[in-house]
Protein backbone atom coordinates (compact mmCIF):
# COMPACT_ATOMS: atom_id res chain seq x y z
CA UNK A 1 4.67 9.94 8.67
CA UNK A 2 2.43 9.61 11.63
CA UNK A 3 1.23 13.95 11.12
CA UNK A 4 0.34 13.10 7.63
CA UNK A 5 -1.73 10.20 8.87
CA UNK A 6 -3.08 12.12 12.00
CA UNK A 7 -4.61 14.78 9.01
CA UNK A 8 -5.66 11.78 6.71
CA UNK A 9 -7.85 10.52 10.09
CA UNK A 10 -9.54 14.11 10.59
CA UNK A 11 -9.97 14.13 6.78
CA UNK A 12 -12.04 10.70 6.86
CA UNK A 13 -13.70 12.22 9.84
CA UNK A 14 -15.13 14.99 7.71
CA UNK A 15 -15.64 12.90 4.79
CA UNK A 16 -17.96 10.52 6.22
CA UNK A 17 -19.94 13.22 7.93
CA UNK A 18 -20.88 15.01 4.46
CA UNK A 19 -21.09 11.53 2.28
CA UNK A 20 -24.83 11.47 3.46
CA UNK A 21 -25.53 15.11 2.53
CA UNK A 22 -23.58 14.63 -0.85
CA UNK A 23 -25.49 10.93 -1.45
CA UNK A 24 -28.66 12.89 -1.26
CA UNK A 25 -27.78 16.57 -3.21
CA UNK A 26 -28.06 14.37 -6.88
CA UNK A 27 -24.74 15.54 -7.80
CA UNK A 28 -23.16 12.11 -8.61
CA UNK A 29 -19.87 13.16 -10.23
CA UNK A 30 -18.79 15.22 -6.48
CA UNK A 31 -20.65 11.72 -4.75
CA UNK A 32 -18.65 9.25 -6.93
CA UNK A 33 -15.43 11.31 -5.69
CA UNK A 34 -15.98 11.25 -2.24
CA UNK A 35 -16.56 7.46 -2.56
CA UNK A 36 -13.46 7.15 -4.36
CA UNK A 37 -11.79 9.18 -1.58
CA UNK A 38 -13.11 7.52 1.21
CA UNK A 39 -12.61 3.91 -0.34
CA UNK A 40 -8.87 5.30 -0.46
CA UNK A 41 -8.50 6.67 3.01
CA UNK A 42 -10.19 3.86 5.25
CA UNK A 43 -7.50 1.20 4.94
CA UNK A 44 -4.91 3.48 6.09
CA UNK A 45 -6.95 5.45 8.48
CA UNK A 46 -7.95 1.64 10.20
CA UNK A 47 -4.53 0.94 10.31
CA UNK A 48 -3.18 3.93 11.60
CA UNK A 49 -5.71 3.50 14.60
CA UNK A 50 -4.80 -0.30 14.74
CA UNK A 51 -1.05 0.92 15.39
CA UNK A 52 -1.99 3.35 18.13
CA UNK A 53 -3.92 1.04 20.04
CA UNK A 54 -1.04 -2.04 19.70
CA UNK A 55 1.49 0.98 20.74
CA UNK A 56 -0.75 1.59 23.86
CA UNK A 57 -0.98 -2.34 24.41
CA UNK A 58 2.63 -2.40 24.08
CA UNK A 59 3.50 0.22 26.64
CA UNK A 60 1.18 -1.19 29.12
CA UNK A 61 2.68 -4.50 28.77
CA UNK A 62 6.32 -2.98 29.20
CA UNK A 63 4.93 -1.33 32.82
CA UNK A 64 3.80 -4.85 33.83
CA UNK A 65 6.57 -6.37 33.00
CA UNK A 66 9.32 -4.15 34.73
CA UNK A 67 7.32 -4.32 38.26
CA UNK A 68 6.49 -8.06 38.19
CA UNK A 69 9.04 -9.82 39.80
CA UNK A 70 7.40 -13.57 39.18
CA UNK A 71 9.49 -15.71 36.58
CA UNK A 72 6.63 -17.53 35.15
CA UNK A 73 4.53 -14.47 35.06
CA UNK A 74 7.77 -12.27 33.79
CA UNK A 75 7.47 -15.25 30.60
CA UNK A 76 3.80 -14.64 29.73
CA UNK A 77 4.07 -11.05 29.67
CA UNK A 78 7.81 -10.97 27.38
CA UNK A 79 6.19 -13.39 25.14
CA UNK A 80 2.94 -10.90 24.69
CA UNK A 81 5.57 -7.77 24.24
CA UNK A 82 7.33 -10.04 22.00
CA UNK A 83 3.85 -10.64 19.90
CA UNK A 84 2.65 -7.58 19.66
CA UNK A 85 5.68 -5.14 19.14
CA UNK A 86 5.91 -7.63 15.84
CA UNK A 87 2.26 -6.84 15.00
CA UNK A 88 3.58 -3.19 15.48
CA UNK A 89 6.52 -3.43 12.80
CA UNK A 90 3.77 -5.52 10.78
CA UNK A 91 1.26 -2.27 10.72
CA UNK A 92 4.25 0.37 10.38
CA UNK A 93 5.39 -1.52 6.86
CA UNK A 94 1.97 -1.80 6.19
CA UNK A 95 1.47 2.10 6.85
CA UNK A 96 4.80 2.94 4.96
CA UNK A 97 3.16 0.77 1.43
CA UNK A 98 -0.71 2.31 1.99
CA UNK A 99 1.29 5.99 2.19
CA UNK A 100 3.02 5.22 -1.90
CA UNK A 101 0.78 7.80 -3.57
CA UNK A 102 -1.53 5.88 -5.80
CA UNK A 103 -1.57 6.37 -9.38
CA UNK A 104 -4.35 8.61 -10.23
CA UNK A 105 -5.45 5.84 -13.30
CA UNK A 106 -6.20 3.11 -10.68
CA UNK A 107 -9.52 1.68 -11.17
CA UNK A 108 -10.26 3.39 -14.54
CA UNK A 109 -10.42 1.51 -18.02
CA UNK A 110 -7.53 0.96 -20.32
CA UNK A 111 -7.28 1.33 -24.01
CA UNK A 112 -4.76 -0.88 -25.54
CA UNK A 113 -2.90 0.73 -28.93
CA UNK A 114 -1.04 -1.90 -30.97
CA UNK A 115 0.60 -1.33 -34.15
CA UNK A 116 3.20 -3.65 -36.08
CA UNK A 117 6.29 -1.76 -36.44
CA UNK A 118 9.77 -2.34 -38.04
CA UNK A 119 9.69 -5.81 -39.56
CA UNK A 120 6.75 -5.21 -42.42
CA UNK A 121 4.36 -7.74 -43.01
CA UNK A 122 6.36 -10.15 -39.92
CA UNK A 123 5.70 -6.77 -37.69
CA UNK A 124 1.90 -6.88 -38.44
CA UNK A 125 1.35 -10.43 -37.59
CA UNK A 126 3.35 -9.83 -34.60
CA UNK A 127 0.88 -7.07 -33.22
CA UNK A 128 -2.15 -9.70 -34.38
CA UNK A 129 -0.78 -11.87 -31.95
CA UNK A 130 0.02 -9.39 -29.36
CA UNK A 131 -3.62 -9.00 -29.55
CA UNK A 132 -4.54 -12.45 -29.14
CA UNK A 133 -2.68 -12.37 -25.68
CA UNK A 134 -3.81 -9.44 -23.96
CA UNK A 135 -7.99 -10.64 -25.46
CA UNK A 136 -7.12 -14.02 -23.67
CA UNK A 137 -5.48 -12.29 -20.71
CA UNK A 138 -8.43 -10.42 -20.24
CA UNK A 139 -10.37 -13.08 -20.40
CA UNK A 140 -8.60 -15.30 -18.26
CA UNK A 141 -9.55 -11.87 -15.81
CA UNK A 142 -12.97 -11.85 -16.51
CA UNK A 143 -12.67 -8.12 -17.71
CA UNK A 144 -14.51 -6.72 -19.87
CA UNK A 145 -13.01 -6.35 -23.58
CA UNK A 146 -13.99 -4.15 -26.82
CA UNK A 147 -12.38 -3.20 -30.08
CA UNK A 148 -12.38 0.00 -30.60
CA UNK A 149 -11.15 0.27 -34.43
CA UNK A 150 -8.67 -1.86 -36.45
CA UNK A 151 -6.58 -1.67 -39.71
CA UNK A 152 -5.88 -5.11 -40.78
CA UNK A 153 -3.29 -6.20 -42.65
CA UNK A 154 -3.01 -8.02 -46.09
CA UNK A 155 -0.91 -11.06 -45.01
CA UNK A 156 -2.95 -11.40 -41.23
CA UNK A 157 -2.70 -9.85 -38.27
CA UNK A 158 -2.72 -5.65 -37.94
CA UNK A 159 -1.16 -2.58 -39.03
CA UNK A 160 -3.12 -1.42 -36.00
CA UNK A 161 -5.82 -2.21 -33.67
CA UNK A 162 -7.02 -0.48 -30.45
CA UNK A 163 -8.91 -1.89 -27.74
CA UNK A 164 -10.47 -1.09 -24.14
CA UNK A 165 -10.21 -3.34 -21.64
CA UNK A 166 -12.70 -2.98 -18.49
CA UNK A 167 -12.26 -4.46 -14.97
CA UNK A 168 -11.26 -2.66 -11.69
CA UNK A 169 -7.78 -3.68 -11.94
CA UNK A 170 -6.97 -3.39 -15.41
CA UNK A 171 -5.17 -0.52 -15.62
CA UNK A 172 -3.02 -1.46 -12.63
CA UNK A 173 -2.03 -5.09 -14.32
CA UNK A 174 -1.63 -3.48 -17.91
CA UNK A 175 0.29 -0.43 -17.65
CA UNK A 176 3.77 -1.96 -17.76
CA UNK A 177 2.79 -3.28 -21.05
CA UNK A 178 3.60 0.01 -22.72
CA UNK A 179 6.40 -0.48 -25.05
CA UNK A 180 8.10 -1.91 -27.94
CA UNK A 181 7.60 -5.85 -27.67
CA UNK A 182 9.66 -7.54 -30.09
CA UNK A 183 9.74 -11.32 -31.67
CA UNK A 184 12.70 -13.92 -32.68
CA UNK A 185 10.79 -16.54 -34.76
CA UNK A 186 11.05 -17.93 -38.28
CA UNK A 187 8.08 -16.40 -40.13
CA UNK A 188 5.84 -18.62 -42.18
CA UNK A 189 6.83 -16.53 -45.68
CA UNK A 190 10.83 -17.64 -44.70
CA UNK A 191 11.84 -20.67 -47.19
CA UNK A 192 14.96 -20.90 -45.80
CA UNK A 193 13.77 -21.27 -41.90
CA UNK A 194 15.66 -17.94 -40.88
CA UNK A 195 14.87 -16.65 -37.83
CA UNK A 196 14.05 -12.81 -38.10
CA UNK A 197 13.62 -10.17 -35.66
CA UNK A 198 10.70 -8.03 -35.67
CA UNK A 199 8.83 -5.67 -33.41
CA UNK A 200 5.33 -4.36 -32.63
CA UNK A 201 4.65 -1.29 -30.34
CA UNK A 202 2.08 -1.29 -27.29
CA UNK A 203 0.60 2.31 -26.10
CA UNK A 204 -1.40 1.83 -22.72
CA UNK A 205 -3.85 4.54 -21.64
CA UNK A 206 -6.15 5.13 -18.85
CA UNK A 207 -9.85 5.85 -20.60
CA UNK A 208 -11.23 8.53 -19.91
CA UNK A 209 -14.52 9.82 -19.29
CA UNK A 210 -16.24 12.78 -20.13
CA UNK A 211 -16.11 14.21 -16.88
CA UNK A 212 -12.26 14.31 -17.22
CA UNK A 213 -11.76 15.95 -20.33
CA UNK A 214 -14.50 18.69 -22.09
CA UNK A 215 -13.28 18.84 -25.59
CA UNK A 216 -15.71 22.06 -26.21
CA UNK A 217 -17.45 21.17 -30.16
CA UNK A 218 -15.46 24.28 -31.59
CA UNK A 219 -11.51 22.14 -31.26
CA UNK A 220 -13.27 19.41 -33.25
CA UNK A 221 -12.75 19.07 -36.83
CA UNK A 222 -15.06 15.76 -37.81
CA UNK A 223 -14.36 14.56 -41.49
CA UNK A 224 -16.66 11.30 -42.78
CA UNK A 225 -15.49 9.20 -45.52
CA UNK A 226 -16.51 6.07 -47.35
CA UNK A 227 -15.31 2.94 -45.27
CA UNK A 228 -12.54 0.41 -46.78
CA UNK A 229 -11.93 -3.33 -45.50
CA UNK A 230 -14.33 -5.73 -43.61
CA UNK A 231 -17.30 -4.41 -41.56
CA UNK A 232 -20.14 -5.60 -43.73
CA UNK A 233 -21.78 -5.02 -46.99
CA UNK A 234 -23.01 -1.42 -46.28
CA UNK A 235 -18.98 -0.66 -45.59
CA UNK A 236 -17.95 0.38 -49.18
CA UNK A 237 -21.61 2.44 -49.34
CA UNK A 238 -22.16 4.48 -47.06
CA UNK A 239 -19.98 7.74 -45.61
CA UNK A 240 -19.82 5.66 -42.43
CA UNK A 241 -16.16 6.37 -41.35
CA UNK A 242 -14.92 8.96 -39.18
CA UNK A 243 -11.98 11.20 -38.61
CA UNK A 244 -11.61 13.24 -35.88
CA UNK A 245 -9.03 16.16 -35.70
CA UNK A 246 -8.31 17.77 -32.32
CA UNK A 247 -7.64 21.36 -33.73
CA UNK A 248 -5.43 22.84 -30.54
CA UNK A 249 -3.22 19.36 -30.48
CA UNK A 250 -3.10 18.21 -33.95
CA UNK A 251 -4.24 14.74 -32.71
CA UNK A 252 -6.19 13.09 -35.52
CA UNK A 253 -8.80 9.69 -34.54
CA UNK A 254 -10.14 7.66 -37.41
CA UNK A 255 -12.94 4.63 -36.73
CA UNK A 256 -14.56 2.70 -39.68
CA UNK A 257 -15.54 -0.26 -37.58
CA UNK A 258 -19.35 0.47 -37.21
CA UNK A 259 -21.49 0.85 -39.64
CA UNK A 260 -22.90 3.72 -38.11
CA UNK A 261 -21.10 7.47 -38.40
CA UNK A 262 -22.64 8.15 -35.01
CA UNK A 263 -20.89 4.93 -33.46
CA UNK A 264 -18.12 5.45 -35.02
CA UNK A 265 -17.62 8.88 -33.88
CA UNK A 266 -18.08 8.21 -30.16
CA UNK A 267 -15.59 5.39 -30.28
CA UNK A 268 -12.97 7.97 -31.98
CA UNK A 269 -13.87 10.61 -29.09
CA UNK A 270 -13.25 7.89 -26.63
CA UNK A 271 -10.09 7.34 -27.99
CA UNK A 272 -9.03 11.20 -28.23
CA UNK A 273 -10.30 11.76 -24.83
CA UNK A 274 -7.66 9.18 -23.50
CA UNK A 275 -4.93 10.77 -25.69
CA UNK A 276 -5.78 13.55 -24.24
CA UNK A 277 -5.93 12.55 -20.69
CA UNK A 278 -2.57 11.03 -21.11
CA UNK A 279 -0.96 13.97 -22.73
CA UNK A 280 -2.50 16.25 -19.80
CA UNK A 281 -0.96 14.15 -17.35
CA UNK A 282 2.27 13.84 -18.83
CA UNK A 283 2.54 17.83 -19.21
CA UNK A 284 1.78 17.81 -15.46
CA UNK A 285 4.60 15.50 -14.92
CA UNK A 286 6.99 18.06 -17.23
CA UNK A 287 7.36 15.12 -19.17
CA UNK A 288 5.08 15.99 -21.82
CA UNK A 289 7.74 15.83 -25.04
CA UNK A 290 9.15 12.74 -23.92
CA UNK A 291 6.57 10.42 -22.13
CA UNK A 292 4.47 9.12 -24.71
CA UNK A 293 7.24 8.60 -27.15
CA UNK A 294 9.12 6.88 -24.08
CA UNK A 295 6.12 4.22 -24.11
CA UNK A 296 6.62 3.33 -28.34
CA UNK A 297 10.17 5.33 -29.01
CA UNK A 298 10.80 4.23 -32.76
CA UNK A 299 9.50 0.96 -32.08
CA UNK A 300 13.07 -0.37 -33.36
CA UNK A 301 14.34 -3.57 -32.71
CA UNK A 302 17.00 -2.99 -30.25
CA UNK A 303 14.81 -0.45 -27.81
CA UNK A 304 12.32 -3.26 -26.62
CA UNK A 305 10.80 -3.85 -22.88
CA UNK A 306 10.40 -7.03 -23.64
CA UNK A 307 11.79 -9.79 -26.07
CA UNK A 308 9.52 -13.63 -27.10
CA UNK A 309 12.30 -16.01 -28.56
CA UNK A 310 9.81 -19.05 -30.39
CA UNK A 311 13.18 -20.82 -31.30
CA UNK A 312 14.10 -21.40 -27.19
CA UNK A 313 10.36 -20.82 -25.71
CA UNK A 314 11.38 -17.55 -23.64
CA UNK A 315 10.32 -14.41 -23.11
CA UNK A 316 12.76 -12.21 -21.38
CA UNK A 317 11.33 -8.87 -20.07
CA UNK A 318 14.23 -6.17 -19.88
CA UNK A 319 13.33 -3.90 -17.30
CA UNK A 320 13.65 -6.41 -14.76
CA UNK A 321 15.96 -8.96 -15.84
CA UNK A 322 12.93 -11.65 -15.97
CA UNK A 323 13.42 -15.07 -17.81
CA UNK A 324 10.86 -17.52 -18.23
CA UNK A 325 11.01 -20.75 -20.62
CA UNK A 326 6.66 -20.41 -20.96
CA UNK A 327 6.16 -18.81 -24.50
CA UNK A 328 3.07 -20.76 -25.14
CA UNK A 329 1.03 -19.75 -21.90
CA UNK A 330 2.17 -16.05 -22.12
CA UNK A 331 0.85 -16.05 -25.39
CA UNK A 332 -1.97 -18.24 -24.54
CA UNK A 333 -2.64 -14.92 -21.99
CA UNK A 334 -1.16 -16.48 -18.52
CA UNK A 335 0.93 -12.97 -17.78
CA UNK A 336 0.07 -12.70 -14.12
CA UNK A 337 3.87 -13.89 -13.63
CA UNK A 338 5.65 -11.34 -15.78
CA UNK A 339 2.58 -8.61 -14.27
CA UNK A 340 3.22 -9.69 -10.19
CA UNK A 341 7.37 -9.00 -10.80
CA UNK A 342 6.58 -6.18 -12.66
CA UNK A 343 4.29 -4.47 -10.21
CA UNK A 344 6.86 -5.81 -7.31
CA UNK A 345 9.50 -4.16 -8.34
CA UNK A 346 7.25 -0.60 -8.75
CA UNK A 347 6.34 -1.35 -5.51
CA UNK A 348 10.05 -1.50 -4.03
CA UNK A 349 10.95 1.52 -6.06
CA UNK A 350 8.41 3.63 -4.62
CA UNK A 351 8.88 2.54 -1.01
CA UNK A 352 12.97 3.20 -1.56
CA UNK A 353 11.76 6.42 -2.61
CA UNK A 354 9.85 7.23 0.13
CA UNK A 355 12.26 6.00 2.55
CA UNK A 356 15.14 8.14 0.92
């Protein structure tokens, strides 16, 4: 551990001795890295050279303390080696968690997919209200929040609806959301007051800019078509819509939101350059057939991360084994206590793997 962080010191080193020439060369994609670099390596380069200098103070305090031979003196001095070799266990934990590689989405924007899935029209309302928890969550955050395009459904709620969501720590609080969510409630169409089981699936990805993926003009097949469903009175006139079809991937984008074909065909291109961030990343990973699917599977019932029971208040998440009674403020967007477990228990799998 302590050669890795020796080269992560002489990298800083270097770092900060080009930032100025890189601040001042105009190139502000290879000047936004280095920031991002250096914002990374300075907490553990400060305290890596924290621990060296308590690990000096400590052996110092050991010589004193095997040739003094007064008792009240011999006191002081074991209760400073007692203080500071704890500081020093302190610093090497806090070493061990700053050395968990950090997930290469940190910091960047997240677009939110949400479609109802097996339960029909129940399903749709379902991923309607979905909605209405992460737009409160994030505003509960103070993040910044923006639909991106939306099919609505007849009965309420969506057959789909994507969404970024903007803040520095978005992507870090909503990544475990990926998933089927599913719902135990009595819909408002039951006469009988059944409860029924439904589900809606959640797709997380990190946006991504243009700088991170080039789709090059000639993969692009762009279709226009006559816009259907709320938007306006110029939505059933004008070829406003846009579909976007990645030609080496197959991935197809549609957005009828705007009224404008150019607005609507930047929001689809942010969406496919996410996809195909995501799908990049997961071929890196070799997991390329199997992590995306992983996040949504068949949206079924029984394969959920995470289950909201209206009938007893709960929502269980799977993954961990969490229970809480507080349906009405997780809906109401108060997930920070599903989110902290969540990212605790990432956090202890990656130090147990570190450690192994």
């Amino acid at each position: 551990m302590f050669e890795r962080l020796a080269d992560l010191e002489t990298e800083l080193e270097k770092l900060e001795s080009q930032l100025p020439e890189l601040y001042a060369s105009g190139d502000q994609s290879a000047a936004r890295e280095a920031g991002r670099r250096h914002a990374e390596l300075k907490p553990v380069v400060d305290a890596f050279r924290e621990y060296r200098r308590i690990e000096t103070d400590v052996s110092d305090v050991r010589q004193l303390l095997a040739a003094e031979t007064d008792t009240e003196m011999r006191e002081y001095l074991q209760g400073e080696l007692d203080e500071k070799e704890a500081r020093l266990a302190s610093l090497e934990a806090t070493l061990k968690e700053l050395l968990v590689p950090r997930d290469p989405s940190d910091g960047k924007n997240v677009i939110v997919e949400i479609r109802g899935a097996e339960g029909g029209d129940e399903a749709n309302l379902w991923a309607g209200d979905l909605f209405e928890m992460y737009r409160r969550y994030a505003e509960l955050h103070s993040w910044g929040f923006e639909v991106l395009s939306r099919q609505p459904a007849e009965i309420g709620g969506y057959r789909e609806i994507t969404f970024v969501v903007k803040g520095p720590d978005a992507w870090a609080r909503l990544k475990h959301e990926a998933g089927p969510h599913r719902v135990q409630r009595v819909p408002a169409t039951e006469s009988q007051g059944r409860v029924h089981t439904s589900a809606a699936t959640v797709a997380v990805l990190p946006e991504a800019e243009a700088v991170d993926i080039d789709i090059p003009p000639n993969d692009l097949e762009v279709d226009v078509y006559r816009s259907s469903g709320p938007g306006g009175q110029s939505v059933n006139t004008t070829d406003s819509a846009v579909r976007l079809t990645h030609k080496p991937t197959g991935l197809v984008v549609t957005c009828q939101d705007e009224k404008s074909q150019l607005q609507n065909k930047e929001k689809a291109l942010r969406i496919l350059r996410s996809r195909l961030l995501q799908a990049e990343r997961e071929r890196q990973a070799e997991e390329m057939s199997s992590a995306r699917r992983d996040q949504v599977k068949s949206g079924g019932r029984s394969e959920k991360i995470r289950t909201y029971n209206f009938k007893e208040k709960r929502v269980t998440d799977h993954r961990i084994g969490l229970t809480l009674h507080a349906l009405d403020q997780v809906l109401a967007g108060q997930l920070d206590d599903v989110v902290d477990e969540l990212i605790a228990a990432e956090r202890a799998e990656q130090l147990a793997s570190a450690s192994a």
